[in-house]
Protein backbone atom coordinates (compact mmCIF):
# COMPACT_ATOMS: atom_id res chain seq x y z
CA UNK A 1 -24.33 -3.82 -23.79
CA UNK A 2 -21.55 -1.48 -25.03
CA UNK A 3 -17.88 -2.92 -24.77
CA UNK A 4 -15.67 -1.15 -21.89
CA UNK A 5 -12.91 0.97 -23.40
CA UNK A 6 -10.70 0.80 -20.31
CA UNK A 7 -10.44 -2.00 -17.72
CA UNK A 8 -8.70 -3.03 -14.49
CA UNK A 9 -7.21 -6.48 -15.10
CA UNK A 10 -5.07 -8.61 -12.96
CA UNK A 11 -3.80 -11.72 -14.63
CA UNK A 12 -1.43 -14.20 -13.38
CA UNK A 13 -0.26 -17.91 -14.36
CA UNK A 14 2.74 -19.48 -12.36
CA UNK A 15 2.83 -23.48 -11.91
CA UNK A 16 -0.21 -24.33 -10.45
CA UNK A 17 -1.16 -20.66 -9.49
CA UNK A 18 -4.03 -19.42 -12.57
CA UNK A 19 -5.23 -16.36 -11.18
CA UNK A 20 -7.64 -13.80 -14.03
CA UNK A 21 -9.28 -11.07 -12.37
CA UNK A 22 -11.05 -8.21 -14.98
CA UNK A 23 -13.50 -4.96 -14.54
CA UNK A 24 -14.36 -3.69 -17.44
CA UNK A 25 -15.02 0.32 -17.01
CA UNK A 26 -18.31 1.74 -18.09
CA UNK A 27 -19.72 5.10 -17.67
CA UNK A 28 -22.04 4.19 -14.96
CA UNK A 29 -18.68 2.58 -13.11
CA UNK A 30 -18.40 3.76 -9.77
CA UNK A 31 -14.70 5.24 -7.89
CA UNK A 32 -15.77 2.70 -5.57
CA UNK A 33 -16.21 -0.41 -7.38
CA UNK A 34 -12.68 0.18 -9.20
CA UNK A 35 -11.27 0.74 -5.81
CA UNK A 36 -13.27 -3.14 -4.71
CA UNK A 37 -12.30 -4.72 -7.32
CA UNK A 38 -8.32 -3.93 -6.94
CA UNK A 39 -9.04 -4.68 -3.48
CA UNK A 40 -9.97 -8.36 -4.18
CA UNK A 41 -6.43 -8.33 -6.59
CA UNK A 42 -4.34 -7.43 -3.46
CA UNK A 43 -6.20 -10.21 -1.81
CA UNK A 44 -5.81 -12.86 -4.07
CA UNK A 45 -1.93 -11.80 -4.39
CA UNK A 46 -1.37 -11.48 -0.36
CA UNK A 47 -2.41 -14.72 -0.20
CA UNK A 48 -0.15 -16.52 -2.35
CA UNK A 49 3.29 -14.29 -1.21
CA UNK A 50 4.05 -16.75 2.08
CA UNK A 51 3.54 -20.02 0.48
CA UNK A 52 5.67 -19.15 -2.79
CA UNK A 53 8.30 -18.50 -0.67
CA UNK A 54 8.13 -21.37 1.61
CA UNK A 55 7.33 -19.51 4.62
CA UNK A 56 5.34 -21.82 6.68
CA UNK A 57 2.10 -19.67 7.13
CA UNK A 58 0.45 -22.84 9.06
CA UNK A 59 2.99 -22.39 12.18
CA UNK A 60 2.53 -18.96 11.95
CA UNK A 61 -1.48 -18.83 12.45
CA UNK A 62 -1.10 -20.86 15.26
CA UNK A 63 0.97 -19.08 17.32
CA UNK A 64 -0.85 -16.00 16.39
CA UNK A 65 -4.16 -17.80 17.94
CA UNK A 66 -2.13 -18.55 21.06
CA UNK A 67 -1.50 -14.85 21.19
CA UNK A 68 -5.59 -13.88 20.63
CA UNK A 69 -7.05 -16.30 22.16
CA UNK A 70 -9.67 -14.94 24.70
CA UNK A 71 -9.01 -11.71 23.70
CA UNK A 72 -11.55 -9.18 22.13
CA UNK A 73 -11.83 -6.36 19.53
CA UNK A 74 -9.68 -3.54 21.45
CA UNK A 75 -7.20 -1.54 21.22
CA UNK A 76 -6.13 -2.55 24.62
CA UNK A 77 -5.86 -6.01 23.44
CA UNK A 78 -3.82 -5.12 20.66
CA UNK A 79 -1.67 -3.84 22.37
CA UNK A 80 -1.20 -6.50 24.80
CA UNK A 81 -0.89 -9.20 21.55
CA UNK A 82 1.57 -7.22 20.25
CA UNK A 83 3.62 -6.77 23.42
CA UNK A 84 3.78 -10.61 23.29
CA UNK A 85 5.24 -11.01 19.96
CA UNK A 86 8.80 -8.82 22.01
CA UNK A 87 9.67 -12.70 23.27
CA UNK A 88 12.18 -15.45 22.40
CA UNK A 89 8.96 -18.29 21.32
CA UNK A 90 8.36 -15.33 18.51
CA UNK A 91 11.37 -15.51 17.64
CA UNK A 92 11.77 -19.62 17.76
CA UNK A 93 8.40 -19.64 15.48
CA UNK A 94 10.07 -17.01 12.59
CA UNK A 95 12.38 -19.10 12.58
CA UNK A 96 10.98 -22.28 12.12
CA UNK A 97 8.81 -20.93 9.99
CA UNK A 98 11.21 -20.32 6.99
CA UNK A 99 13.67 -21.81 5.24
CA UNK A 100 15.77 -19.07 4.02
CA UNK A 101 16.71 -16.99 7.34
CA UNK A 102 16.67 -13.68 5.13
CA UNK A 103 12.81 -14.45 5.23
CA UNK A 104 12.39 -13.89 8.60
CA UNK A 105 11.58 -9.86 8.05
CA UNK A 106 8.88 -11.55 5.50
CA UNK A 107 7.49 -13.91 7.92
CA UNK A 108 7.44 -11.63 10.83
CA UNK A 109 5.44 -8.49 8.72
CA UNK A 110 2.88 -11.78 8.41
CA UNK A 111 2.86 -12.66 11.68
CA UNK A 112 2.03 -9.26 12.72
CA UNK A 113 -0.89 -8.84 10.02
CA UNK A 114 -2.20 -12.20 11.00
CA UNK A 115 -2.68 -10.90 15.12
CA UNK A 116 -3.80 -7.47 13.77
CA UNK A 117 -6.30 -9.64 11.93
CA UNK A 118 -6.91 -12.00 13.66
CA UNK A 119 -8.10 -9.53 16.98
CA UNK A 120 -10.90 -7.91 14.42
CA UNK A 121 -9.11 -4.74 13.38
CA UNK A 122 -7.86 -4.31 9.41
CA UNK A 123 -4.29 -3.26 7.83
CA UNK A 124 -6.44 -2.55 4.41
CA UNK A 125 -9.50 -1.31 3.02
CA UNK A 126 -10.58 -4.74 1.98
CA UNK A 127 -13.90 -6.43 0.24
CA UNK A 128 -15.53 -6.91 3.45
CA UNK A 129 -14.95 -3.06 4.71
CA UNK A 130 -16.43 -1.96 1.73
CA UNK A 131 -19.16 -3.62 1.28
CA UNK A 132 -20.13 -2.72 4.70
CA UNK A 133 -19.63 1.15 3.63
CA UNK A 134 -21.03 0.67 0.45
CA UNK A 135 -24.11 -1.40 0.74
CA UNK A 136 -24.37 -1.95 -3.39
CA UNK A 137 -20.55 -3.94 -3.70
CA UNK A 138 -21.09 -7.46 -2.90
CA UNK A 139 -18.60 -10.04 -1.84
CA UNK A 140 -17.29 -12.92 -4.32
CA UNK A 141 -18.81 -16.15 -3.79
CA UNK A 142 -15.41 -17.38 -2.55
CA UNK A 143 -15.08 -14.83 0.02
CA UNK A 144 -18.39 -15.53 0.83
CA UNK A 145 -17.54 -19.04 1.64
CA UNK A 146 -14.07 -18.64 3.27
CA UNK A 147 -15.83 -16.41 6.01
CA UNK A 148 -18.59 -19.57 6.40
CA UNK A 149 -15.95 -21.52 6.68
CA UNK A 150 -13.91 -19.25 9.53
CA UNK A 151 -16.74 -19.21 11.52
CA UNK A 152 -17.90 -22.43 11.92
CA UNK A 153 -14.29 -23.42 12.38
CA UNK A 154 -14.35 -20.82 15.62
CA UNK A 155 -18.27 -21.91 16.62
CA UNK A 156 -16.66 -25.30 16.80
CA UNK A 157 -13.22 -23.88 18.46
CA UNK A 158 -15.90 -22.56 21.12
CA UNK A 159 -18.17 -25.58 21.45
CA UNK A 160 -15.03 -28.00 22.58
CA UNK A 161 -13.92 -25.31 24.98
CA UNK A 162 -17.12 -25.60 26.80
């Protein structure tokens, strides 16, 4: 096979963090798997924003649970979830949640991904959006796994609720 000319790369290597992400661009390289593939880069560096700044994401998804919690895929829900976040416990879990108070803005932009998220709807065109529009992009192994894991952990969730 002939050797890409041009390529989308993504490399990064801080502490403990080794992230290398490559495409290499061919002629038969679609608009759409570039656009994938920088889609799993923005995933993999969303991820690790919160925790290299300390901001305790772990408080955060909980309370943002409390706030879904029986509620379904709608924008009538959404709106309700985000009405809730207007209260002083938001405010009491920002601020637990960081270390630095300047990171508040940080951990509240989080918080409000994470209920957006968390009620079914999406703030980006991510991996799993595509591949649903595109039925030839298929998701990583590790994204693969990650959703296993989710749902299991909410089957089970459901199951002690019973």
């Amino acid at each position: 096979m002939d050797e890409p000319e041009e390529y989308v790369d993504f490399m990064a290597k801080y502490r403990d963090w080794v992230a290398f992400k490559r495409l290499g661009i061919r002629d038969g390289t679609t608009p759409q798997e570039v656009a994938f593939h920088i889609s799993g880069i923005k995933y993999t560096i969303d991820s690790k924003i919160c925790k290299l700044l300390d901001i305790d994401t772990a408080s955060i998804d909980s309370y943002a649970e409390s706030i879904t919690s029986g509620k379904k895929r709608s924008y009538e829900d959404l709106a309700k979830a985000i009405g809730a976040l207007s209260g002083p416990k938001t405010r009491e879990v920002l601020s637990g949640a960081v270390k630095r108070k300047e990171n508040v803005p940080l951990a509240e932009t989080y918080l409000l991904n994470k209920v957006i998220v968390d009620l079914g709807f999406d703030t980006f065109p991510n991996q799993l959006l595509m591949s649903k529009s595109y039925a030839e992009l298929k998701l990583p192994k590790e994204l693969k796994m990650a959703m296993a894991r989710e749902k299991r952990k909410k089957e089970k969730e459901a199951g002690e609720v019973k």
